[in-house]
PDB file of N, CA and C in Angstrom:
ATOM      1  N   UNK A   1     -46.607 -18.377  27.405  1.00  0.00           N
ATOM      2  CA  UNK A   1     -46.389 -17.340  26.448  1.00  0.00           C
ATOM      3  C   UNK A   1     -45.637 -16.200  27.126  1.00  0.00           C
ATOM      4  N   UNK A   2     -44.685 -15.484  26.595  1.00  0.00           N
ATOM      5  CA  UNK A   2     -43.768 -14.664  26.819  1.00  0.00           C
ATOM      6  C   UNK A   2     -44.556 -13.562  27.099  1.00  0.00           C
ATOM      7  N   UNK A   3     -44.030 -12.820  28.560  1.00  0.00           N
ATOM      8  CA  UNK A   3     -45.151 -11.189  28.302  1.00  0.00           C
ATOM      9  C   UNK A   3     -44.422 -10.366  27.280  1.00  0.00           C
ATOM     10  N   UNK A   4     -45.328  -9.226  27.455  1.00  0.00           N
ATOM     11  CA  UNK A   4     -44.702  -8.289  26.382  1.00  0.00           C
ATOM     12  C   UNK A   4     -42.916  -7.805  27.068  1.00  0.00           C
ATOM     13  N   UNK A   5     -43.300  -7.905  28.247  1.00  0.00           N
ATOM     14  CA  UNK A   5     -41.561  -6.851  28.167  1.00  0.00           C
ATOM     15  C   UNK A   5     -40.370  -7.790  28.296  1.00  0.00           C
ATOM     16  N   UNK A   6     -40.787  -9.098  28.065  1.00  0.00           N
ATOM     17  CA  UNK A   6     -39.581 -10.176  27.953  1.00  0.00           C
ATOM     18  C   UNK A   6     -39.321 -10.319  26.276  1.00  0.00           C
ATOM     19  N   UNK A   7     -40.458 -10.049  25.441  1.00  0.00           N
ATOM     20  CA  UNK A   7     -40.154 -10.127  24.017  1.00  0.00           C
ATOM     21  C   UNK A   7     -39.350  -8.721  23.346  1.00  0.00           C
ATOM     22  N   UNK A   8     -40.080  -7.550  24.084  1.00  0.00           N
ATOM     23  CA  UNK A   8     -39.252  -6.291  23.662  1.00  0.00           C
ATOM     24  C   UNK A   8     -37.844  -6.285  23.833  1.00  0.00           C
ATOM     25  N   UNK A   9     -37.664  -6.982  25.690  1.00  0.00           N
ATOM     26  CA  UNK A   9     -36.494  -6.872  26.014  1.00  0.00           C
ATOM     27  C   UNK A   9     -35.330  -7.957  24.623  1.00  0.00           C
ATOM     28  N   UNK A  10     -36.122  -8.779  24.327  1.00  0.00           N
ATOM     29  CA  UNK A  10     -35.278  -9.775  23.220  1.00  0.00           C
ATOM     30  C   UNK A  10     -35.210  -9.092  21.926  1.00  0.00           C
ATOM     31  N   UNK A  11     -36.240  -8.646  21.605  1.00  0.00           N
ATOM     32  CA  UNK A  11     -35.924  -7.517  20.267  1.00  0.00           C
ATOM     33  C   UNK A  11     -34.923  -6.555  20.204  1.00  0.00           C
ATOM     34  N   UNK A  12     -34.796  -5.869  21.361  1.00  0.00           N
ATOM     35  CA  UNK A  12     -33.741  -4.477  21.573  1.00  0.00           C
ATOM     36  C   UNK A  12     -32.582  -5.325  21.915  1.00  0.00           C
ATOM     37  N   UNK A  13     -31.966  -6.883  22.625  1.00  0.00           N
ATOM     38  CA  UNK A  13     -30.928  -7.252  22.320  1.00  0.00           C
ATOM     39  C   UNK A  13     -30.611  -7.885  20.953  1.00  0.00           C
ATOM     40  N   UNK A  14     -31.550  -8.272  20.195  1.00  0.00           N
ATOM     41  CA  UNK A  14     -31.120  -8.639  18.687  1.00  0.00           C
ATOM     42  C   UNK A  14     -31.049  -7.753  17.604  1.00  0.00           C
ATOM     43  N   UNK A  15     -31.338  -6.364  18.067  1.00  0.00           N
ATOM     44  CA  UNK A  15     -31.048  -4.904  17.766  1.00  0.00           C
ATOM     45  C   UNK A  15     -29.936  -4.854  17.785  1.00  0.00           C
ATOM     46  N   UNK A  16     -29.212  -4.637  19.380  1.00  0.00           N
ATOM     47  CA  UNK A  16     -28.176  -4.230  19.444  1.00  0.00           C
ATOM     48  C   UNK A  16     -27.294  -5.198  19.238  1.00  0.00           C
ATOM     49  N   UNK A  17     -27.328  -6.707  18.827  1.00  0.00           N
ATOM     50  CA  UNK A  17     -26.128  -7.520  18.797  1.00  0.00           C
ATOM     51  C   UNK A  17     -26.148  -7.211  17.181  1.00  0.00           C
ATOM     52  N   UNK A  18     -26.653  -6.927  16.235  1.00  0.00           N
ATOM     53  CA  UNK A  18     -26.927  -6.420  14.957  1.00  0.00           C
ATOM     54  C   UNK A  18     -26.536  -5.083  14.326  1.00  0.00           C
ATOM     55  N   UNK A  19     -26.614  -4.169  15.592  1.00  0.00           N
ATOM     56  CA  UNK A  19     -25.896  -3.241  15.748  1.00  0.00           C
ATOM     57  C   UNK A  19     -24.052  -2.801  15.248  1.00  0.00           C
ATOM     58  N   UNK A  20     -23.936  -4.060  16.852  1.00  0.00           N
ATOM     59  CA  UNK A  20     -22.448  -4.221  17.042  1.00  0.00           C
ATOM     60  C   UNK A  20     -21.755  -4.798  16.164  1.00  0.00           C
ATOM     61  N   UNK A  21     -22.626  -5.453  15.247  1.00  0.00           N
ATOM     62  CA  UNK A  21     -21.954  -6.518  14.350  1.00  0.00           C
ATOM     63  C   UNK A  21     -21.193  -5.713  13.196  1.00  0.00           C
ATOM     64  N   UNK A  22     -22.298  -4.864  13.046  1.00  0.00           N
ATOM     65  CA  UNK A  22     -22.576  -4.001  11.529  1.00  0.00           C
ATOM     66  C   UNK A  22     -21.290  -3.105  12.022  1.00  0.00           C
ATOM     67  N   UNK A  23     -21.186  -2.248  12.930  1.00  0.00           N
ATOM     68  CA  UNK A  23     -20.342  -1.503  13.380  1.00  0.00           C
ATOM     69  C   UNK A  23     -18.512  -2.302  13.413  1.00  0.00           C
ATOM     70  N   UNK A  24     -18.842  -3.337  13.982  1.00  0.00           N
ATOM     71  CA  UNK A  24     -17.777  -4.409  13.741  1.00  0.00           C
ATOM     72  C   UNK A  24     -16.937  -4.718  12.022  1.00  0.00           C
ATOM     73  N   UNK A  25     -17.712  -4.518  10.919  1.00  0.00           N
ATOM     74  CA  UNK A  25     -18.013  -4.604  10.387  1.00  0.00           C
ATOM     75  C   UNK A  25     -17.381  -3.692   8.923  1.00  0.00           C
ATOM     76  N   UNK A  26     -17.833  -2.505   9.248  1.00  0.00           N
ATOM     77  CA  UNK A  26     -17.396  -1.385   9.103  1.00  0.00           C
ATOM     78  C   UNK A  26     -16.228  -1.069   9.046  1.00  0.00           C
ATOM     79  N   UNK A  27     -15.722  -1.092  10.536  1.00  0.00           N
ATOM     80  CA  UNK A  27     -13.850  -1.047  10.982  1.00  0.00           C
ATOM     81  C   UNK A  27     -13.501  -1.896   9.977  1.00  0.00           C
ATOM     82  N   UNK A  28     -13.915  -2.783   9.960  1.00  0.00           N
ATOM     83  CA  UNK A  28     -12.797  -3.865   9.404  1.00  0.00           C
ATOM     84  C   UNK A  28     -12.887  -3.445   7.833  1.00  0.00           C
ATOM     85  N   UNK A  29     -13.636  -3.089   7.317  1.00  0.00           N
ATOM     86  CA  UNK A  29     -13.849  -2.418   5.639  1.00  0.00           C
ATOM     87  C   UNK A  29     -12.843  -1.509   5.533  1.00  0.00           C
ATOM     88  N   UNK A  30     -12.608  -0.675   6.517  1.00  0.00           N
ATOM     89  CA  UNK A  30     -11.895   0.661   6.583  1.00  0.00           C
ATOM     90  C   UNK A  30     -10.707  -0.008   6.601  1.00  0.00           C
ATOM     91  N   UNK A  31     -10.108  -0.768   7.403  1.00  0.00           N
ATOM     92  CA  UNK A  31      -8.709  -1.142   7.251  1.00  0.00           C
ATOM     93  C   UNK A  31      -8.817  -2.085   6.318  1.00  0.00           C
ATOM     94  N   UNK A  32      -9.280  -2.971   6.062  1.00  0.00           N
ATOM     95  CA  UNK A  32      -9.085  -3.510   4.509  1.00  0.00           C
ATOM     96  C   UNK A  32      -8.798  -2.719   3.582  1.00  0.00           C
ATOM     97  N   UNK A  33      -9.487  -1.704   3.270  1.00  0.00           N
ATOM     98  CA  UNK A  33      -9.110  -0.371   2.170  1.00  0.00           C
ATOM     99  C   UNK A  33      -8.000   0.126   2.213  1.00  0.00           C
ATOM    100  N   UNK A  34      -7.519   0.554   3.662  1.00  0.00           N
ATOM    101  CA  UNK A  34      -6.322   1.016   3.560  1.00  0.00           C
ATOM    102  C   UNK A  34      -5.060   0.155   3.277  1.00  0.00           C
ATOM    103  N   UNK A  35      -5.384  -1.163   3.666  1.00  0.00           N
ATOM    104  CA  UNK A  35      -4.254  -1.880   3.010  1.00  0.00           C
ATOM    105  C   UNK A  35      -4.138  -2.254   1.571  1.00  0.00           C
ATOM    106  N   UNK A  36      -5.567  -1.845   1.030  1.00  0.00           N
ATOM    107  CA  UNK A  36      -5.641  -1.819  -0.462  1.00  0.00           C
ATOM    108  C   UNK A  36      -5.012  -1.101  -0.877  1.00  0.00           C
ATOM    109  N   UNK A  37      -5.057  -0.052  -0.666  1.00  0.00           N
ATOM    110  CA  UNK A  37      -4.771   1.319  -0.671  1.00  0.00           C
ATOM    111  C   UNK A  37      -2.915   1.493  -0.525  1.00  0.00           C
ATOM    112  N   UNK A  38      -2.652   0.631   0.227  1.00  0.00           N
ATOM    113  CA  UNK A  38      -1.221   0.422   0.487  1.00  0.00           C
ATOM    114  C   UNK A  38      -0.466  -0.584  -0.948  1.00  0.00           C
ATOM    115  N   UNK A  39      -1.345  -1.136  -0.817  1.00  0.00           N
ATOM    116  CA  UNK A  39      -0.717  -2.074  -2.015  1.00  0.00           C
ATOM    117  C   UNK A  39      -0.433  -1.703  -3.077  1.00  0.00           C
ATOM    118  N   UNK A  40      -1.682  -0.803  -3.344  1.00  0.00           N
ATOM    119  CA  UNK A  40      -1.883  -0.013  -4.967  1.00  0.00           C
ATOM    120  C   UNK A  40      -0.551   0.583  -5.420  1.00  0.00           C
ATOM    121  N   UNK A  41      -0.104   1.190  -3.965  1.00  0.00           N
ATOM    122  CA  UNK A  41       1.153   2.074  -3.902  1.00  0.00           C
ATOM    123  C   UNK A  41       1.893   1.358  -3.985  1.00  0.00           C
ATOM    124  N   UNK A  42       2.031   0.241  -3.797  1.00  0.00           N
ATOM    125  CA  UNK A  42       3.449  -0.211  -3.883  1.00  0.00           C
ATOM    126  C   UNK A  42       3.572  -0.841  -4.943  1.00  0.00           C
ATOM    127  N   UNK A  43       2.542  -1.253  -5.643  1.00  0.00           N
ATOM    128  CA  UNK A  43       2.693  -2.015  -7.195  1.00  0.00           C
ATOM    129  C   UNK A  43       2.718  -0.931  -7.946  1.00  0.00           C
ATOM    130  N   UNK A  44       2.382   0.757  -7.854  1.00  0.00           N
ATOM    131  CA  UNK A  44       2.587   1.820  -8.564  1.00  0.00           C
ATOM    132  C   UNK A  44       4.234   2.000  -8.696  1.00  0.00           C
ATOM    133  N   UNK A  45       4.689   1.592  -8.031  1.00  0.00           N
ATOM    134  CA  UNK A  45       6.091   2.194  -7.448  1.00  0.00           C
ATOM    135  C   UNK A  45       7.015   0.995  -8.443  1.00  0.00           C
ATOM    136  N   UNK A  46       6.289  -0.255  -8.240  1.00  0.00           N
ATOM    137  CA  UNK A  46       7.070  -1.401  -8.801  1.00  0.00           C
ATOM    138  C   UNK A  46       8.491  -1.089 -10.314  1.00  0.00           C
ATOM    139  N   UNK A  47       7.061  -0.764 -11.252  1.00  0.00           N
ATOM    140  CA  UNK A  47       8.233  -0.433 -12.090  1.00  0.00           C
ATOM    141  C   UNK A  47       8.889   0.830 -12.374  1.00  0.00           C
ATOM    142  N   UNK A  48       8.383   1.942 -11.236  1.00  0.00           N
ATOM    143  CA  UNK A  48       9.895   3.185 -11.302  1.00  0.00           C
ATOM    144  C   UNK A  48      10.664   1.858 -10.786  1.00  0.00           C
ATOM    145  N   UNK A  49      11.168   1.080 -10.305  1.00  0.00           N
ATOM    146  CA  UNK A  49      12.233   0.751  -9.608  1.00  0.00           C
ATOM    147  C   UNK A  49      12.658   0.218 -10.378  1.00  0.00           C
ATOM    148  N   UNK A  50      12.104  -1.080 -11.073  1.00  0.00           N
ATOM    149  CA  UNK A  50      12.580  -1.886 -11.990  1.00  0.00           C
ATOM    150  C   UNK A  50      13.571  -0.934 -13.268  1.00  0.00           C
ATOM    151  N   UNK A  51      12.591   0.120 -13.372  1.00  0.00           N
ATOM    152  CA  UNK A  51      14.055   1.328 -14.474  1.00  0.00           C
ATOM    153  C   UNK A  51      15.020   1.201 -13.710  1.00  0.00           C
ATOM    154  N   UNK A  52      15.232   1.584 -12.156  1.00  0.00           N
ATOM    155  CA  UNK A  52      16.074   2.112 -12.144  1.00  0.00           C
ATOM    156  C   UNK A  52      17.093   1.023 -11.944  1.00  0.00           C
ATOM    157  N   UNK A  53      16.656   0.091 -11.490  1.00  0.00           N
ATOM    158  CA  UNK A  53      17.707  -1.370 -11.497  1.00  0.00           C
ATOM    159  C   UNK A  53      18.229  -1.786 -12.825  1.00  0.00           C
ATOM    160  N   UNK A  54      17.413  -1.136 -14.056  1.00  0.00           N
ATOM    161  CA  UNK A  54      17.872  -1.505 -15.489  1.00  0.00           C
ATOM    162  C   UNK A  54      18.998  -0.297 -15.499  1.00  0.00           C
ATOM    163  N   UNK A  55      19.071   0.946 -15.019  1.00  0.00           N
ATOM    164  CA  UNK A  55      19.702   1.596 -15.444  1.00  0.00           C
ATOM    165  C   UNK A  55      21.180   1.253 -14.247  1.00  0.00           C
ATOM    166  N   UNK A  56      21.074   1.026 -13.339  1.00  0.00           N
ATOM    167  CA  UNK A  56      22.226   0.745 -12.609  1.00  0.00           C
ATOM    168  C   UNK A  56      22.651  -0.225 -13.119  1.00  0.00           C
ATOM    169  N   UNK A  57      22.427  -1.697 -13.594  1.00  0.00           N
ATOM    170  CA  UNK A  57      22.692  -2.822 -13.953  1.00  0.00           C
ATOM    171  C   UNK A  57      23.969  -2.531 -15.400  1.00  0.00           C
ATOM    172  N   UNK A  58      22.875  -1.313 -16.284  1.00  0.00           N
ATOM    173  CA  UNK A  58      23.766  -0.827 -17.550  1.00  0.00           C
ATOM    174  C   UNK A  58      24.564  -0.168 -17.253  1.00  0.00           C
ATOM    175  N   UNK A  59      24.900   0.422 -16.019  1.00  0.00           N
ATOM    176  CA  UNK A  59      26.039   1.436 -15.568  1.00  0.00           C
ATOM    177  C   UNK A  59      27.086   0.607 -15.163  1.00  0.00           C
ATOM    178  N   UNK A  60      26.610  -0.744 -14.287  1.00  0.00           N
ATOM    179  CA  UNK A  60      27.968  -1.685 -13.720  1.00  0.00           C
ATOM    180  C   UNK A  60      28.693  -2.215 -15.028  1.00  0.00           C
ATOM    181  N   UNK A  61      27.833  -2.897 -15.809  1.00  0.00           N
ATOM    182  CA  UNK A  61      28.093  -3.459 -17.111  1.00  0.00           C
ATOM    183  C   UNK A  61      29.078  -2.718 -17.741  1.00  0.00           C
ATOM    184  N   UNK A  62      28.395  -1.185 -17.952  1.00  0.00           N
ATOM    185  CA  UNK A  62      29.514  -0.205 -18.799  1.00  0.00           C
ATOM    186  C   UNK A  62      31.082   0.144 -18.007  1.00  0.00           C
ATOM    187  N   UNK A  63      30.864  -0.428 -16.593  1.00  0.00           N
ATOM    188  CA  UNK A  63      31.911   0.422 -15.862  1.00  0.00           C
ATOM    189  C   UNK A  63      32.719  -1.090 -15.959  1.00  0.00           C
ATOM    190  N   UNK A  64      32.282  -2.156 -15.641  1.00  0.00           N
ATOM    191  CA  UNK A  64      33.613  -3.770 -15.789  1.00  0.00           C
ATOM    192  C   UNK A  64      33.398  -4.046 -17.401  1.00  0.00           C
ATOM    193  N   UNK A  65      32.561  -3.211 -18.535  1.00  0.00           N
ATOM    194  CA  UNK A  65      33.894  -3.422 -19.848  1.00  0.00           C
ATOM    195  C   UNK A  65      34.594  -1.858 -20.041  1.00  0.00           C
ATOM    196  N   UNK A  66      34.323  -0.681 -19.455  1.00  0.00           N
ATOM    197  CA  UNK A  66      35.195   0.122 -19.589  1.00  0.00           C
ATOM    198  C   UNK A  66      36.064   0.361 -18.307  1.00  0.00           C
ATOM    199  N   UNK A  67      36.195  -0.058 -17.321  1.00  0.00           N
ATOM    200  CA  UNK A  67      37.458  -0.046 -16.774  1.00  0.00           C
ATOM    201  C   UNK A  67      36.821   1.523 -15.913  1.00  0.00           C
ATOM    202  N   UNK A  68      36.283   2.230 -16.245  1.00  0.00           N
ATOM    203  CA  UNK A  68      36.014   4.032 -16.035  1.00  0.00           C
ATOM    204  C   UNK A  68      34.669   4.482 -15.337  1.00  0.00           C
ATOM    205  N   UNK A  69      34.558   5.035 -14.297  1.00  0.00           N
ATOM    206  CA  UNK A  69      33.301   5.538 -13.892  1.00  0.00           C
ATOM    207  C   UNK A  69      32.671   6.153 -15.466  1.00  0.00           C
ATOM    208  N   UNK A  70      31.171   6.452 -14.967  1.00  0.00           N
ATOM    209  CA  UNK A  70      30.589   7.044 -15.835  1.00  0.00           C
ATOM    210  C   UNK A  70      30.342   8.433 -16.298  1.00  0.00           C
ATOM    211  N   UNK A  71      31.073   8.841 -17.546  1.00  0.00           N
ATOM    212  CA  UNK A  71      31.165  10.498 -17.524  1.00  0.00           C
ATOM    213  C   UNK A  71      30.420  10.990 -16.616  1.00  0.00           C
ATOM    214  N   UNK A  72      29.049  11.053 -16.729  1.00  0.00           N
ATOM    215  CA  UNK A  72      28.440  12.258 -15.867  1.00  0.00           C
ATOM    216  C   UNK A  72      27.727  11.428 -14.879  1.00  0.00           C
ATOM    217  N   UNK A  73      27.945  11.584 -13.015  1.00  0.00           N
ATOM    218  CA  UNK A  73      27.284  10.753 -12.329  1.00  0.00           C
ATOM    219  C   UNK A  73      26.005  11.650 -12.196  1.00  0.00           C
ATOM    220  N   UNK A  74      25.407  12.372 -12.817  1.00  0.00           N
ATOM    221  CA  UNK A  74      23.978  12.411 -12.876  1.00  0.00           C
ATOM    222  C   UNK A  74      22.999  11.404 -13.425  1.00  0.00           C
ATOM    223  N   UNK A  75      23.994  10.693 -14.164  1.00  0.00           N
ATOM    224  CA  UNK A  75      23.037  10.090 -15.279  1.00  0.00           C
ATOM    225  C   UNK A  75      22.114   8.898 -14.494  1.00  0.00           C
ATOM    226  N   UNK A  76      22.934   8.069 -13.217  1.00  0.00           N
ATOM    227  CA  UNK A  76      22.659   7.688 -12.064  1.00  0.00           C
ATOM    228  C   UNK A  76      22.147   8.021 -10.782  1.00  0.00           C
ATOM    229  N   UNK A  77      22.458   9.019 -11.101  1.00  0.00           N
ATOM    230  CA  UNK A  77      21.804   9.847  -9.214  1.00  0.00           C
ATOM    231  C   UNK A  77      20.326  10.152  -9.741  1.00  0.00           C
ATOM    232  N   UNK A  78      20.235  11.023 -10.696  1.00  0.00           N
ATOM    233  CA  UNK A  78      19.062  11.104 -11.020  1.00  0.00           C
ATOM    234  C   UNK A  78      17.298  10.203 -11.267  1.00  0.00           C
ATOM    235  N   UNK A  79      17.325   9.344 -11.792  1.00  0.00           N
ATOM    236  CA  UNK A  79      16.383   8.543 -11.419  1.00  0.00           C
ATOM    237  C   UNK A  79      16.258   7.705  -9.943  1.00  0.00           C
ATOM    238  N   UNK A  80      17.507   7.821  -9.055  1.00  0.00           N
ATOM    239  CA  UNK A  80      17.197   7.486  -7.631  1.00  0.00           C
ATOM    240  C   UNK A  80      16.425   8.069  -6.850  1.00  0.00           C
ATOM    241  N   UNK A  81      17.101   9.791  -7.218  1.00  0.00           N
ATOM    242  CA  UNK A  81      16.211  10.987  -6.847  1.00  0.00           C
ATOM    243  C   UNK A  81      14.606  11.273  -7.285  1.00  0.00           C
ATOM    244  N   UNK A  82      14.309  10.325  -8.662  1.00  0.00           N
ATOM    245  CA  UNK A  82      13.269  10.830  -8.756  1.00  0.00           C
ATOM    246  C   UNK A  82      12.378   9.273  -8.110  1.00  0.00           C
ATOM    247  N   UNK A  83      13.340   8.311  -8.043  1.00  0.00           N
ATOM    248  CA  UNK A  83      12.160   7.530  -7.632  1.00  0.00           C
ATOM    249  C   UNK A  83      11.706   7.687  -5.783  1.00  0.00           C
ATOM    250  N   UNK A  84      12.991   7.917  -5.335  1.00  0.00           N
ATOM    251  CA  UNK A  84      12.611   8.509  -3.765  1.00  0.00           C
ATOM    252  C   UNK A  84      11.392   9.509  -4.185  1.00  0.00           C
ATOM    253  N   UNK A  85      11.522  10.610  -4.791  1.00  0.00           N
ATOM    254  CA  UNK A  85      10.868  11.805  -4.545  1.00  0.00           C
ATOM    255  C   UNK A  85       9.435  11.149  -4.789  1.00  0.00           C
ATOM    256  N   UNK A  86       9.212  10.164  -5.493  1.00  0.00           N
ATOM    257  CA  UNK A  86       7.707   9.545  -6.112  1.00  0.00           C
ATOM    258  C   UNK A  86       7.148   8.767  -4.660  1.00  0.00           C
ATOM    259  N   UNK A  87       8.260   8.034  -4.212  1.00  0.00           N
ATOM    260  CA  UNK A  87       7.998   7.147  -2.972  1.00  0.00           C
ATOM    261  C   UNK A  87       7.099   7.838  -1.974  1.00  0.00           C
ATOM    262  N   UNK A  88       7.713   9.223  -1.814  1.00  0.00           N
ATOM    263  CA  UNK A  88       7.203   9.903  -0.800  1.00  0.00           C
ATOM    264  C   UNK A  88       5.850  10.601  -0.732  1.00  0.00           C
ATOM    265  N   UNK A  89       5.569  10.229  -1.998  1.00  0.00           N
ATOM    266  CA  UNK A  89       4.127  10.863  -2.138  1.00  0.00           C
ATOM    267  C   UNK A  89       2.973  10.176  -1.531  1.00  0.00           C
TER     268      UNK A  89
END
């Protein structure tokens, strides 16, 4: 039969390997989240972009059947600008 300070000593290592685990454990929750967290953002972002590829797509279109840039190049710069400015948040 085991004395007492060979069983304590086995308790306080199945403590601490229980410990380390949990702690182990943890980290890895935290960066899982943040790559959640990353993703969220980037499927948020998905369709500003998709506008703005609809709106460039209707600008090439308008410019090879009219031959002519587009009266006002804001009409283009502008949703680039706003989808950068969203990106950066």
């Amino acid at each position: 039969m085991p004395s007492q300070r060979v069983t304590i000593g086995i308790g306080l290592a199945i403590l601490l390997v229980i410990s380390a685990a949990s702690i182990g454990l943890d980290l890895k929750s935290q960066t899982d989240a943040a790559a959640v967290n990353q993703t969220l953002g980037v499927l948020k972002q998905i369709p500003d972009l998709e506008l703005l590829l609809r709106r460039t797509e209707s600008a090439a279109r308008g410019f090879a059947l009219n031959k002519a840039p587009p009266t006002s190049s804001s009409s283009t710069a502008r949703p680039a600008r706003e989808f950068r400015r969203r990106s950066t948040r």
